[in-house]
Structures are given as structure tokens and as C-alpha cells.
C-alpha atoms as a PDB file:
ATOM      1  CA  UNK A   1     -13.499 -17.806 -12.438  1.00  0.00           C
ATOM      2  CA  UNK A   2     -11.067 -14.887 -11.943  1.00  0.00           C
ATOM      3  CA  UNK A   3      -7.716 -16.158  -9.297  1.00  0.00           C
ATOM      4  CA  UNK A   4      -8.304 -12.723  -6.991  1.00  0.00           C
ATOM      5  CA  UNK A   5     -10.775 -10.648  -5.892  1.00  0.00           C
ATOM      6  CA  UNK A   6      -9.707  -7.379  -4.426  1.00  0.00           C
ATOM      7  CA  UNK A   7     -12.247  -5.776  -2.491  1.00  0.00           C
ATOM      8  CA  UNK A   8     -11.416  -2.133  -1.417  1.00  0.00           C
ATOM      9  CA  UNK A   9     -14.111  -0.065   1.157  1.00  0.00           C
ATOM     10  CA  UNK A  10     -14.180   3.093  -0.021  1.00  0.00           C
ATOM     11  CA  UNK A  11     -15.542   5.972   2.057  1.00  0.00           C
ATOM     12  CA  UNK A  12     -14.017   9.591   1.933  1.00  0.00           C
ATOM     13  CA  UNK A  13     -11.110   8.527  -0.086  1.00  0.00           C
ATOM     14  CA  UNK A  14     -10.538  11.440  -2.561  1.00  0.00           C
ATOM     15  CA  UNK A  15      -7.419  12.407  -1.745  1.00  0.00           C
ATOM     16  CA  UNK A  16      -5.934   8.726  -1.805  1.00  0.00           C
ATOM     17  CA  UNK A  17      -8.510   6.552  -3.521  1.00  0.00           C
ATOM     18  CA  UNK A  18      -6.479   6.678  -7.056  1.00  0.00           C
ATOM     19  CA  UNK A  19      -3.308   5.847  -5.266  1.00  0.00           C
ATOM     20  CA  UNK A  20      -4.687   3.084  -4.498  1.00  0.00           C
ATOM     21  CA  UNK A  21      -6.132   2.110  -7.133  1.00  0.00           C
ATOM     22  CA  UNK A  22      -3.408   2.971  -9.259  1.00  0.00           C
ATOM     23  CA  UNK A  23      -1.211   0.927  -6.933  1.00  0.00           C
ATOM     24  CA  UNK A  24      -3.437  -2.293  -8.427  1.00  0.00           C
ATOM     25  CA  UNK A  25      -3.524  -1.403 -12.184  1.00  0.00           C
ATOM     26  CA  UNK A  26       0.152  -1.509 -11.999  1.00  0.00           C
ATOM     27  CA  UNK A  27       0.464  -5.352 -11.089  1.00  0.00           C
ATOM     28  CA  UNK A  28       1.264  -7.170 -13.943  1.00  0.00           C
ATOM     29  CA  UNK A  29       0.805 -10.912 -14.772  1.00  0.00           C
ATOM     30  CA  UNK A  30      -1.885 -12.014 -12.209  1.00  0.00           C
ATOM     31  CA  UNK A  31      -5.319 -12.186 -12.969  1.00  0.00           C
ATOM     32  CA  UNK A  32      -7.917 -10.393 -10.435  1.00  0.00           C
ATOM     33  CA  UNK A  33     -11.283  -8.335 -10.852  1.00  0.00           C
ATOM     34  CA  UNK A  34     -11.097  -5.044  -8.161  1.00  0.00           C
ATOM     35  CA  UNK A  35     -14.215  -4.214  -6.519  1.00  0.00           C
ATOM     36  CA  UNK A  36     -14.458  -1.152  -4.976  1.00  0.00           C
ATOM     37  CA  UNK A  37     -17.078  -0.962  -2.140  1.00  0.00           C
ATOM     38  CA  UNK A  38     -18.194   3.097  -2.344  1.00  0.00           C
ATOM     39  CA  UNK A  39     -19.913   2.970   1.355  1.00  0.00           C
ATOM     40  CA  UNK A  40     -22.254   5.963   0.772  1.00  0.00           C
ATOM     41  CA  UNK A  41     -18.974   8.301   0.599  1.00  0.00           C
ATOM     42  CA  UNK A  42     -20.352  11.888   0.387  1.00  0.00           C
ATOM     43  CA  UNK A  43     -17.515  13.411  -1.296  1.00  0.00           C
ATOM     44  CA  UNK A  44     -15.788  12.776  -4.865  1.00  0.00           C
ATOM     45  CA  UNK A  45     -14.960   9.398  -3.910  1.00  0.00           C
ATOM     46  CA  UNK A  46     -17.657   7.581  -5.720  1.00  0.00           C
ATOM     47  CA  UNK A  47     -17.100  10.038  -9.182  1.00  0.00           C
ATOM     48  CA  UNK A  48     -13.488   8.557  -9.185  1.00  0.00           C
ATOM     49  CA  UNK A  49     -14.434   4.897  -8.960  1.00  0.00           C
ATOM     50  CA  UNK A  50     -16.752   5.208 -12.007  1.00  0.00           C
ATOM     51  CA  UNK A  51     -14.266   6.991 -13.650  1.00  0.00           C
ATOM     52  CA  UNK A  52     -11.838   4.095 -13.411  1.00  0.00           C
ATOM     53  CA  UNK A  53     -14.842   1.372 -13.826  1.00  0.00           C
ATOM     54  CA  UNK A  54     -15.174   3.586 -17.442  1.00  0.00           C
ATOM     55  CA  UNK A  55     -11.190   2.726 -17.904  1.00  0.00           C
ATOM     56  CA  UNK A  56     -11.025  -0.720 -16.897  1.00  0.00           C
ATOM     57  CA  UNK A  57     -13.176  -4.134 -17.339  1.00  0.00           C
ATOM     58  CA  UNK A  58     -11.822  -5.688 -14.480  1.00  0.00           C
ATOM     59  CA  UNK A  59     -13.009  -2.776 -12.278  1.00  0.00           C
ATOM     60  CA  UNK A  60     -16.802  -3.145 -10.704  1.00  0.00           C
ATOM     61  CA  UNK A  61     -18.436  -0.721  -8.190  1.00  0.00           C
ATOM     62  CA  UNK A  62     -20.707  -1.027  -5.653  1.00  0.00           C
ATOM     63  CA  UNK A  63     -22.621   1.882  -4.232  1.00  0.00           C
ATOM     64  CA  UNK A  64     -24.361   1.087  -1.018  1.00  0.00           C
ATOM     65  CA  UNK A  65     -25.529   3.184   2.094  1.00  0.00           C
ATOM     66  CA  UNK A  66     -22.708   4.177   4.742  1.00  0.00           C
ATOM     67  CA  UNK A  67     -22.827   0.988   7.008  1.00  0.00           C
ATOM     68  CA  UNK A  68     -19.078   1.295   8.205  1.00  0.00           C
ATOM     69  CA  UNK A  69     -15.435  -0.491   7.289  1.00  0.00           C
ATOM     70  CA  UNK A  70     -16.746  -4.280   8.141  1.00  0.00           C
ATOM     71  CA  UNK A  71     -20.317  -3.209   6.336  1.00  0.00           C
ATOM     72  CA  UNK A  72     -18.300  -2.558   2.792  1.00  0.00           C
ATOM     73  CA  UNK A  73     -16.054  -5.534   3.186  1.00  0.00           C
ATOM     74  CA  UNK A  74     -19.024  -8.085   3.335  1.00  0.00           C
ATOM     75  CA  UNK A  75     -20.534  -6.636   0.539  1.00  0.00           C
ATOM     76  CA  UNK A  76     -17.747  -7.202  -1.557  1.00  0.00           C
ATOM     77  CA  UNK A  77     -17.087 -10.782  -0.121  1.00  0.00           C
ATOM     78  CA  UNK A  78     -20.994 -10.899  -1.376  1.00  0.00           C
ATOM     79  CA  UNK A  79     -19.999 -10.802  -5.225  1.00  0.00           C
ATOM     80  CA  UNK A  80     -16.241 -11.685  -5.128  1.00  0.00           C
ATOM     81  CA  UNK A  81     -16.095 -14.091  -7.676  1.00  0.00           C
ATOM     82  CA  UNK A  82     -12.174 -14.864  -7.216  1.00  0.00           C
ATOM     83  CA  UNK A  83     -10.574 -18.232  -5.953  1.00  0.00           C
ATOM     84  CA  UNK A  84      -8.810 -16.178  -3.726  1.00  0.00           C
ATOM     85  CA  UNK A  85      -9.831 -12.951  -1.807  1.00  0.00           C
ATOM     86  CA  UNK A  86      -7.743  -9.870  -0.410  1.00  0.00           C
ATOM     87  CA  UNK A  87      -8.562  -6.481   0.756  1.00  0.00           C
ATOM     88  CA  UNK A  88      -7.196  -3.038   0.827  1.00  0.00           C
ATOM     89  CA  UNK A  89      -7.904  -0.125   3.064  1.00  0.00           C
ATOM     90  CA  UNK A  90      -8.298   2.803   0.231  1.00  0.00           C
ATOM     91  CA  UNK A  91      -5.858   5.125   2.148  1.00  0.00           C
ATOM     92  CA  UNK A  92      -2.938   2.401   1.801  1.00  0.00           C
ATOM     93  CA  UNK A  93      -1.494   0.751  -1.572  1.00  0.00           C
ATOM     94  CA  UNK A  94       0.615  -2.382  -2.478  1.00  0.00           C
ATOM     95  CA  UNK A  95       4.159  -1.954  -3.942  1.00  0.00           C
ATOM     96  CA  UNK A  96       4.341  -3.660  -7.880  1.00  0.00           C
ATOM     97  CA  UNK A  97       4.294  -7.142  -8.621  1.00  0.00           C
ATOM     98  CA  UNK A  98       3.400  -8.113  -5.227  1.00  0.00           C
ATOM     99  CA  UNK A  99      -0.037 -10.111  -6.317  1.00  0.00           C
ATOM    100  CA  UNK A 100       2.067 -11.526  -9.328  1.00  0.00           C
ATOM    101  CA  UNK A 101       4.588 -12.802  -6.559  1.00  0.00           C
ATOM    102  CA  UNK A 102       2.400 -14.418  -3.981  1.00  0.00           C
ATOM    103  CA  UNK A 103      -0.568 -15.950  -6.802  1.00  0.00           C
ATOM    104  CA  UNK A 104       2.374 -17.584  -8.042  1.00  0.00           C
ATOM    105  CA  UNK A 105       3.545 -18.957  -4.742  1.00  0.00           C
ATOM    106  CA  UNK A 106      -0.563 -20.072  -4.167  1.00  0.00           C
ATOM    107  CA  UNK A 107      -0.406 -21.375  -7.538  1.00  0.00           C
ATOM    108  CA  UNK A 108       2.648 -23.704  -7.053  1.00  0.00           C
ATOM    109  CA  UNK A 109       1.173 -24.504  -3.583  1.00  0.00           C
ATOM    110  CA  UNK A 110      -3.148 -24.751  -3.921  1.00  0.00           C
ATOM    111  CA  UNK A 111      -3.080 -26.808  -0.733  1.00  0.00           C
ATOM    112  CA  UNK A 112      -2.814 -23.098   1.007  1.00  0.00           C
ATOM    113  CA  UNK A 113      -5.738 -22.175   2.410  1.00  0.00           C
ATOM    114  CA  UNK A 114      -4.306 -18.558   2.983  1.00  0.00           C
ATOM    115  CA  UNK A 115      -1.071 -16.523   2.789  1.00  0.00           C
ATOM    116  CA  UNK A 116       0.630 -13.678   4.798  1.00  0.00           C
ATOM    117  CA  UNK A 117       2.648 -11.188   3.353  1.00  0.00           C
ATOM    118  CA  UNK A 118       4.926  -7.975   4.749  1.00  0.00           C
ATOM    119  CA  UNK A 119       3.793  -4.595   5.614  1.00  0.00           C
ATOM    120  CA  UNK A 120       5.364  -1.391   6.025  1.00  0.00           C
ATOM    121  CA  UNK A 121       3.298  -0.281   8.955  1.00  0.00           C
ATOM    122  CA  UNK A 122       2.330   3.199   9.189  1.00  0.00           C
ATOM    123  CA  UNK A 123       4.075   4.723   6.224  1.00  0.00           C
ATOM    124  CA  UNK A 124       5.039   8.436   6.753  1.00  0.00           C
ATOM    125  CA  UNK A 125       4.959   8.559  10.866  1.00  0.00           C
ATOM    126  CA  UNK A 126       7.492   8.515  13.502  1.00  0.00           C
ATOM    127  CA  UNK A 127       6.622   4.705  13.922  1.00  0.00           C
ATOM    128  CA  UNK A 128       7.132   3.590  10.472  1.00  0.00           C
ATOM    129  CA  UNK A 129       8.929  -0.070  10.429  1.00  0.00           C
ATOM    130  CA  UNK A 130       8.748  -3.199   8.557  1.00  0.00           C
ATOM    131  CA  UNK A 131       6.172  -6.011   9.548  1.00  0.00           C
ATOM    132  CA  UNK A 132       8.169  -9.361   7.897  1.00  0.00           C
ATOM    133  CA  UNK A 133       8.205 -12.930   8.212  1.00  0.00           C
ATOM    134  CA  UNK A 134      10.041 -15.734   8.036  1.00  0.00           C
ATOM    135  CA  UNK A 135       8.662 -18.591   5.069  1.00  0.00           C
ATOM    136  CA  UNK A 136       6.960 -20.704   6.336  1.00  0.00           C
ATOM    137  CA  UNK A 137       4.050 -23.491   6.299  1.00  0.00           C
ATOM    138  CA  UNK A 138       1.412 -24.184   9.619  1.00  0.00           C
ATOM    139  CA  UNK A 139      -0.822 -27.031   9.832  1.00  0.00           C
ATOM    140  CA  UNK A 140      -0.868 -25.660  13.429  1.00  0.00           C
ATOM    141  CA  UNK A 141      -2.786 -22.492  13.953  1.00  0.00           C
ATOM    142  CA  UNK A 142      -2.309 -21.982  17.674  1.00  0.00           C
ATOM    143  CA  UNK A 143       1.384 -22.524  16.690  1.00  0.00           C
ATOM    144  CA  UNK A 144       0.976 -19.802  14.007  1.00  0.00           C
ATOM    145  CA  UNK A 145      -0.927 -17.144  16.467  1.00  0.00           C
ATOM    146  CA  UNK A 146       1.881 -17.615  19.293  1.00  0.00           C
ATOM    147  CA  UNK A 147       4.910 -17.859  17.137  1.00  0.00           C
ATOM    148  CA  UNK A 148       4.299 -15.140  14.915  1.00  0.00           C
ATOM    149  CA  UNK A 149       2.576 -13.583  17.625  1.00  0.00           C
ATOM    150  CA  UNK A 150      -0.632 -12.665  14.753  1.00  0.00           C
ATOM    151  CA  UNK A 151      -2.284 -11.294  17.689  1.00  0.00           C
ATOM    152  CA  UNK A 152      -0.422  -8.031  16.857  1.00  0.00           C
ATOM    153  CA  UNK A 153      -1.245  -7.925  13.187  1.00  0.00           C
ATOM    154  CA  UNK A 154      -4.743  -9.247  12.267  1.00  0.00           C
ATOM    155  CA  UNK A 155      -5.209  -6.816   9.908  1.00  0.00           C
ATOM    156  CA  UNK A 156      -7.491  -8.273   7.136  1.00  0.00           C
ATOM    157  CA  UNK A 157      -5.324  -6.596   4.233  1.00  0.00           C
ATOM    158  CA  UNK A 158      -1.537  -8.398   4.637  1.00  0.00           C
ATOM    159  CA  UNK A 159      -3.329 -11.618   3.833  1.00  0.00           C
ATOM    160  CA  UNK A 160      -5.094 -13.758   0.606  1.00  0.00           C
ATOM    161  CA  UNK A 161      -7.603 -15.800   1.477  1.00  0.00           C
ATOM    162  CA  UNK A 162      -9.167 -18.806   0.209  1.00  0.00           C
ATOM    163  CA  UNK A 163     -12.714 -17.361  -0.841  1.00  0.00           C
ATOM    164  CA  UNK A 164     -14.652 -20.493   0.900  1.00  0.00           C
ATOM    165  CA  UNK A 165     -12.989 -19.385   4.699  1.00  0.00           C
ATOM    166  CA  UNK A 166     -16.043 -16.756   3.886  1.00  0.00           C
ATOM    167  CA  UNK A 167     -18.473 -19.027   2.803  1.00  0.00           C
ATOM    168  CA  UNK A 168     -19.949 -18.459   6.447  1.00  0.00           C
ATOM    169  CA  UNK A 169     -17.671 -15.467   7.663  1.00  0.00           C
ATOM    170  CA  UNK A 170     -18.720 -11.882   7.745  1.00  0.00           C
ATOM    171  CA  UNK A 171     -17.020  -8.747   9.401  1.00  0.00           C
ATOM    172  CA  UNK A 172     -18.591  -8.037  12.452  1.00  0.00           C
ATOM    173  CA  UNK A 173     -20.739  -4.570  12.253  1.00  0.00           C
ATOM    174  CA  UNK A 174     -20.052  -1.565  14.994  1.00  0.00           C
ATOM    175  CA  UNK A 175     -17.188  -2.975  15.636  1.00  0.00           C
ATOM    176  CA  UNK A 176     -13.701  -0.954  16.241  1.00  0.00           C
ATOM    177  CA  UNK A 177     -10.960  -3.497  15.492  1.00  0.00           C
ATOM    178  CA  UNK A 178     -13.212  -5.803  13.483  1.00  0.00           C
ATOM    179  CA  UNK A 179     -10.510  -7.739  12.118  1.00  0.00           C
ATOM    180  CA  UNK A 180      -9.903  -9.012  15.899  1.00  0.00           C
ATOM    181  CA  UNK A 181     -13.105 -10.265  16.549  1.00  0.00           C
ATOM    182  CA  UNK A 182     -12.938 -12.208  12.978  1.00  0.00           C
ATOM    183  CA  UNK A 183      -9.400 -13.447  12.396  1.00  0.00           C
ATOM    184  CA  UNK A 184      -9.417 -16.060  14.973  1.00  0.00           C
ATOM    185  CA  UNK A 185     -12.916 -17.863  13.452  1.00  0.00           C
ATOM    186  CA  UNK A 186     -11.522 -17.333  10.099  1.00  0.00           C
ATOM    187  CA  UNK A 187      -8.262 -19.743  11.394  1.00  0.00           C
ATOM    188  CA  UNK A 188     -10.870 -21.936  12.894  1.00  0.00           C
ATOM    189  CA  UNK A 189     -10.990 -22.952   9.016  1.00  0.00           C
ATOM    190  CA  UNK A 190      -7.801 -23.141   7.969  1.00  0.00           C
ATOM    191  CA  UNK A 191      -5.866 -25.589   7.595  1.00  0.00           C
ATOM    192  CA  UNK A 192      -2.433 -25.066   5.850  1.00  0.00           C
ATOM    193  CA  UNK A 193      -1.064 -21.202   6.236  1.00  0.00           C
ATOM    194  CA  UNK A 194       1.767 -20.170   4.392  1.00  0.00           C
ATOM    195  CA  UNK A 195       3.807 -16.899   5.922  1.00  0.00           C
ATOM    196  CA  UNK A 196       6.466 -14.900   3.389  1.00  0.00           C
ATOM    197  CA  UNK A 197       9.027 -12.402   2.949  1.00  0.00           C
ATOM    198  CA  UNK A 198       7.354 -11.660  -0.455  1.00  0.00           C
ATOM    199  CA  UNK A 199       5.544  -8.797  -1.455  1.00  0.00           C
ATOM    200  CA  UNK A 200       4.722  -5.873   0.695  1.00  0.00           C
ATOM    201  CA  UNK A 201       1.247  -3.791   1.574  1.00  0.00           C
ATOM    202  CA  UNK A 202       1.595  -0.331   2.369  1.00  0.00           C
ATOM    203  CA  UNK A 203      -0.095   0.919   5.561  1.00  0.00           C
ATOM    204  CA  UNK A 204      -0.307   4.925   5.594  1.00  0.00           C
ATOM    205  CA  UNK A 205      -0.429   6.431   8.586  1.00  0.00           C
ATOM    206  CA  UNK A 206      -3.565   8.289   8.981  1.00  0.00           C
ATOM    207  CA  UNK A 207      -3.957  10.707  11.846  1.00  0.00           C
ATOM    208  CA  UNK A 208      -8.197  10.249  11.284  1.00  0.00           C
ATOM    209  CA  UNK A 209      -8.004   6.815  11.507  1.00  0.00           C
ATOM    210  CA  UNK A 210      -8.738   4.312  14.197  1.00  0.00           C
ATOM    211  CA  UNK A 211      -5.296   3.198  15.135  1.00  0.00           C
ATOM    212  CA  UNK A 212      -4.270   6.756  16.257  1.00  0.00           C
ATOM    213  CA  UNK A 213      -7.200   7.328  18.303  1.00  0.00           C
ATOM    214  CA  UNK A 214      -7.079   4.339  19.870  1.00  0.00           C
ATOM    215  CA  UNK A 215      -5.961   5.616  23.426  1.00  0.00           C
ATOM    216  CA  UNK A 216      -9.557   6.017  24.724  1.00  0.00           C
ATOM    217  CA  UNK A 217     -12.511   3.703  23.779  1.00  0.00           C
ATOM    218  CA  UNK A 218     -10.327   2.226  21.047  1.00  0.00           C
ATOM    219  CA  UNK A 219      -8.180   0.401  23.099  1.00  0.00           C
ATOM    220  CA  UNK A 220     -11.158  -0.508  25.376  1.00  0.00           C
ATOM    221  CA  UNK A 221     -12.591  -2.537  22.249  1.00  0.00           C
ATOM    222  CA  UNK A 222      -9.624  -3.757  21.127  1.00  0.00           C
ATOM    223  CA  UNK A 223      -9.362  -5.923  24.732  1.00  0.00           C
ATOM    224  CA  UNK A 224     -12.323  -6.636  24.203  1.00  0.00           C
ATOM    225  CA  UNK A 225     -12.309  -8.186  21.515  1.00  0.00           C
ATOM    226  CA  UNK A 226      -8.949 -10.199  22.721  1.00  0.00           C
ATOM    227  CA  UNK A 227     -11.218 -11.212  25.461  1.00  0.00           C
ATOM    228  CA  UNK A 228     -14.434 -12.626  23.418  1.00  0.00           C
ATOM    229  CA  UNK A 229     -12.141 -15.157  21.415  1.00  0.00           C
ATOM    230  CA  UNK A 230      -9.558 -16.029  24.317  1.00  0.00           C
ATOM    231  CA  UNK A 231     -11.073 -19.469  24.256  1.00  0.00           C
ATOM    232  CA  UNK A 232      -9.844 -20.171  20.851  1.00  0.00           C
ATOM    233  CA  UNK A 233      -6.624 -19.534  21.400  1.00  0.00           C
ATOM    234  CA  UNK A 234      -3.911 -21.090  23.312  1.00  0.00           C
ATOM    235  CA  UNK A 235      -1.974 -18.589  25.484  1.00  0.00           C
ATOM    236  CA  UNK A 236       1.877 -18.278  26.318  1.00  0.00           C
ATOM    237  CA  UNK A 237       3.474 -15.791  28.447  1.00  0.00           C
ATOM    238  CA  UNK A 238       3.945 -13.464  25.552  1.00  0.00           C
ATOM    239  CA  UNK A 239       0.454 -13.323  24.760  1.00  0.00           C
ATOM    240  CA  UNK A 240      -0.495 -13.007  28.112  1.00  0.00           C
ATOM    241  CA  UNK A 241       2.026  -9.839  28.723  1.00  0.00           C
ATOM    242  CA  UNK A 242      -0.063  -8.682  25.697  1.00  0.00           C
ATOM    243  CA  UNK A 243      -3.173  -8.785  27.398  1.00  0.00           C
ATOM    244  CA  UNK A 244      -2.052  -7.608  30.688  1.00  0.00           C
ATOM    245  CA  UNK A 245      -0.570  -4.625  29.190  1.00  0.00           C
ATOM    246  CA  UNK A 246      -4.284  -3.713  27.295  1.00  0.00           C
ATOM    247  CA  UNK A 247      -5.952  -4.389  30.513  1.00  0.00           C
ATOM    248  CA  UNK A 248      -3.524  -2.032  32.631  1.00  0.00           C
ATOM    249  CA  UNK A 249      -3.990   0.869  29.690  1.00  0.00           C
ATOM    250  CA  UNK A 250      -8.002  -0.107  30.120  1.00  0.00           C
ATOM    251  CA  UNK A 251      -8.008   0.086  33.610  1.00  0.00           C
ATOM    252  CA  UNK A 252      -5.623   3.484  33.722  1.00  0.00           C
ATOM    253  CA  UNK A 253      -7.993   5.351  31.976  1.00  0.00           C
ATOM    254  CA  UNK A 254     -11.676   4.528  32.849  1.00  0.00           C
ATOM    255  CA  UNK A 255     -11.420   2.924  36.071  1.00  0.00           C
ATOM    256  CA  UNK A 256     -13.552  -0.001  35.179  1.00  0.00           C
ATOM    257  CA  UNK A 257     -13.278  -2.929  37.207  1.00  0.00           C
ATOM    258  CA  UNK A 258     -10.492  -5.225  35.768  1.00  0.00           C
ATOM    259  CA  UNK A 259     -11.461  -8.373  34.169  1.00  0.00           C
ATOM    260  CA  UNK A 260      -8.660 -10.513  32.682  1.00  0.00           C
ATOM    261  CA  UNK A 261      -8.376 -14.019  33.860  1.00  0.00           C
ATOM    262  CA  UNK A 262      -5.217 -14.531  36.132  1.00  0.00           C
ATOM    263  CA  UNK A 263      -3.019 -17.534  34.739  1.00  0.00           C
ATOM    264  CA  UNK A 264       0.116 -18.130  36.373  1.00  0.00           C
ATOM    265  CA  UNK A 265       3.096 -16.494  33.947  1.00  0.00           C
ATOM    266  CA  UNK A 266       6.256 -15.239  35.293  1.00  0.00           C
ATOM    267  CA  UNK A 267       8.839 -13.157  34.034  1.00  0.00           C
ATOM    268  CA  UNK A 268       8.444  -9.731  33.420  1.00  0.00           C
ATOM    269  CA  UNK A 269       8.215  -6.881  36.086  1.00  0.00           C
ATOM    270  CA  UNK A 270       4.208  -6.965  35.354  1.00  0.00           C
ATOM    271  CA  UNK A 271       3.386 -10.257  35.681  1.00  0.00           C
ATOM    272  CA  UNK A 272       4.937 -10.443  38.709  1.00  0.00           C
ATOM    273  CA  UNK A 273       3.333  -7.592  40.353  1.00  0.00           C
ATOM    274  CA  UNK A 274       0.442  -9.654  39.276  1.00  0.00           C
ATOM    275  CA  UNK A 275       0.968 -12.890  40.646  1.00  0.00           C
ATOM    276  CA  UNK A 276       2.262 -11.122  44.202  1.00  0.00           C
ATOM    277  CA  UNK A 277      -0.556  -8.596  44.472  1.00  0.00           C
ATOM    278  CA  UNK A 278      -3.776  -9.780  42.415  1.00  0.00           C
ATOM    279  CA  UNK A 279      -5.052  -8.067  38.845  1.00  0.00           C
ATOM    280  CA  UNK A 280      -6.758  -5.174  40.902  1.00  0.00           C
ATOM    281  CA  UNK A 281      -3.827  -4.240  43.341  1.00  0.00           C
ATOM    282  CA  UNK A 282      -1.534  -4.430  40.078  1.00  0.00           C
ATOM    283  CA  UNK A 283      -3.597  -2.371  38.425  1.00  0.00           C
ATOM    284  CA  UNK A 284      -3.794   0.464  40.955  1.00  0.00           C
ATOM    285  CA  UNK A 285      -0.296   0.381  41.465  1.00  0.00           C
ATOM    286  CA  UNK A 286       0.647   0.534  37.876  1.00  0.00           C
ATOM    287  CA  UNK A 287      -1.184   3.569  37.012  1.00  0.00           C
ATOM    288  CA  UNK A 288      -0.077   5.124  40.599  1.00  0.00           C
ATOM    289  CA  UNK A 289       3.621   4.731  38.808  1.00  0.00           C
ATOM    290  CA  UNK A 290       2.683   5.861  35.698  1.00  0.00           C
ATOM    291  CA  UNK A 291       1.212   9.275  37.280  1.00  0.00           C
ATOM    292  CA  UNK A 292       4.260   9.577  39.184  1.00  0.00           C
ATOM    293  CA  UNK A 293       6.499   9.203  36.138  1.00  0.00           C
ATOM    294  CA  UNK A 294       4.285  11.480  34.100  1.00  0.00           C
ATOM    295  CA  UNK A 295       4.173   8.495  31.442  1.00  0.00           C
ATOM    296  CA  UNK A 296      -0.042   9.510  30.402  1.00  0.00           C
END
């Protein structure tokens, strides 16, 4: 049995794919086998991955129809064959010896069931910063989602997993923001989590992509999906500013009725407006001061 897998979805790539790639070959001292997922990519996307396959033994394609992001990652959790499994989006990259570093750390420590690394969030924009974290060890994982407030990154690439948290897990299909509907059920699982300040993933900045069209039906989905596992999670007041501030954005631009639960937090100019004038009312009068402001 190889330690990693590294399973990369791979659709319309060719302009970043070997970066990526590239980005793997260059880790030294770990052990891993790289599958790259090509998800029906019409352009020269799949050429490049057999190219490297050709180059490499440790390299294994799949070709499969398009079926979308969450499609291509389960059929690479299908044949990982790694203790461990980790995933990169093929427009981003990991900086060197950043497997070498945290295998180590899961090799010292194989009570983790999973490990959390840094990220230099969206590499090449205006908003470029540095996702980090302090080392530590939860048993506790609704300490973990409120005190490293994970609700903000549950991307599914930062992160090496124990392969059996997917003995029963799959990426849900259609889904915008997949890793939001699966992250909490994959902490259902786990019991020991180890965060670090070792390492770093690279997450480009892609002006195609998801994230950056997320003020319309993006965001929508993205509450949604907050919404569906709310009763996994414990909530503080953070969290809950987090949600009323999706819900406002949701409500601001397509008018649907609000739905958040009310729960009685204080402390912010928003959550008071909520707990003196209702969810609706707040609603209606925050986007009435965000059209006055010009703030759209």
C-alpha cells in the first residue's frame, strides 16, 4: 500500500494542468501514487496527463465522461489505494516538500485521523492572504469547527485524510460548494484532527471559477448548504454572524423569503437589528441601507 493518494479532477486544465502536476513531482521523500481524474476535458488536457503517465509510474489516469468537480473526485476516491488521501484543484499547486513535511508529522502521529495544513488563498488577486493555523490536536470536532472557525475553509484540498473517512463518503453531485455539504459528515468520523503551520497549498485565483461568481446563485447554495448540516454543528455567535450575513446577501438579491432560524446572539450591529426587529424586518432594512450607501 502506497502512504498518499493524490487525486486531481482535471477538466480544461491546459494552461495549468503541468503546474500542477509539476508542483507534485517535485516533492521529495514521501511516497504517493497521483491520479489524475480527466472528467471528459475537451481540450489538450487529457494529451498532457498521458504524457506524464508515459514519464512517471506513480502517475495513473482516469478518463471518464464530464460529470462535474465532486463527479471526478469520487472516482478517484474509487481506486485510491493510499493510507491517506488528498486532493488538488488542477488550477492550484503545493509549494516543495510540503507532503514530505506533514506524512512525516502523520507518521510520528497514526492516531490522526486527518490533518490541516496552510493556504495561500487566491494567489495573484487583490485578496491574496495567508490561511494558517495554530498546532494543534481535537478530539472535539464542534470545538475544531467554532475555534478555527472551518466553516470558512472547507475546502477539500488543505487537508489529508484518512482513506477509511471515505469508506462511505462521496462528493455530493450538482452541487456548487460541494465541499460544504460533505465536510461536516466527513468530521462525523473523525476522531483525532491535527491543525499545522506546516506546508502550504496554493489556491490561484481564477476569475472562471466558482468562488468569483459566487454573488448570484453561488452564494444562494453556499447557505444552503450551511443550512442542510446546521444540525451537526454547534453554533456560537461567530458562526451565527456568519450565517446571518449569507442570509442578508441571499435575501438582498432574490427576494426570497428569509429562512434562518433566529437564536438569541448579541453583539454586533446585525444581530441586534435582528433580535429588535425579526429576520424579515432586518432583512429589508439591511438591503434598504445598502442601496442607500451604494454598497451592491
Amino acid at each position: 500500500m502506497v502512504k498518499l493518494s493524490i487525486i486531481i479532477p482535471v477538466y480544461c486544465v491546459e494552461d495549468t494542468l503541468s503546474r500542477c502536476i509539476e508542483s507534485v513531482l517535485s516533492q521529495t521523500g514521501c511516497d504517493y501514487e497521483l491520479i489524475l481524474v480527466n472528467d471528459g476535458s475537451p481540450d489538450t488536457s487529457p494529451e498532457i496527463c498521458e504524457r506524464y503517465a508515459r514519464q512517471d509510474s506513480r502517475i495513473r489516469v482516469i478518463h471518464k465522461q464530464n460529470g462535474g468537480l465532486s463527479d471526478a473526485r469520487n472516482a478517484g476516491i474509487d481506486v485510491a489505494q493510499g493510507e491517506y488521501i488528498t486532493f488538488i484543484d488542477s488550477d492550484d499547486y503545493i509549494t516543495p516538500f510540503t507532503y514530505q513535511t506533514l506524512l512525516g508529522i502523520l507518521t510520528e502521529h497514526p492516531e490522526y485521523d486527518m490533518i490541516e495544513y496552510p493556504v495561500c488563498v487566491h494567489k495573484g488577486s487583490p485578496r491574496q492572504h495567508i490561511l494558517t493555523f495554530t498546532p494543534k490536536v481535537y478530539s472535539d470536532m464542534h470545538q475544531y469547527w467554532l475555534e478555527t472557525q472551518a466553516y470558512r475553509h472547507t475546502y477539500a484540498w488543505n487537508k489529508i485524510y484518512s482513506r477509511r473517512l471515505f469508506q462511505d463518503i462521496r462528493y455530493p453531485i450538482g452541487k456548487k460548494f460541494e465541499d460544504v455539504w460533505a465536510y461536516p459528515t466527513i468530521l462525523q468520523k473523525v476522531k483525532l484532527l491535527a491543525t499545522t503551520d506546516k506546508g502550504m497549498y496554493v489556491y490561484t485565483y481564477n476569475h472562471t471559477g466558482i468562488t468569483s461568481h459566487s454573488e448570484s446563485s453561488g452564494l444562494e447554495e453556499l447557505f444552503e448548504a450551511h443550512l442542510a448540516t446546521l444540525d451537526t454543528q454547534k453554533v456560537d455567535r461567530a458562526y451565527y454572524a456568519y450565517l446571518l450575513n449569507l442570509q442578508l446577501y441571499v435575501y438582498e438579491h432574490t427576494g426570497k423569503e428569509p429562512i434562518l432560524p433566529v437564536l438569541p446572539y448579541w453583539g454586533t450591529p446585525k444581530l441586534t437589528l435582528l433580535q429588535l426587529f425579526g429576520l424579515k424586518r432586518t432583512c429589508q432594512i439591511n438591503k434598504l441601507l445598502r442601496w442607500i450607501t451604494g454598497r451592491n
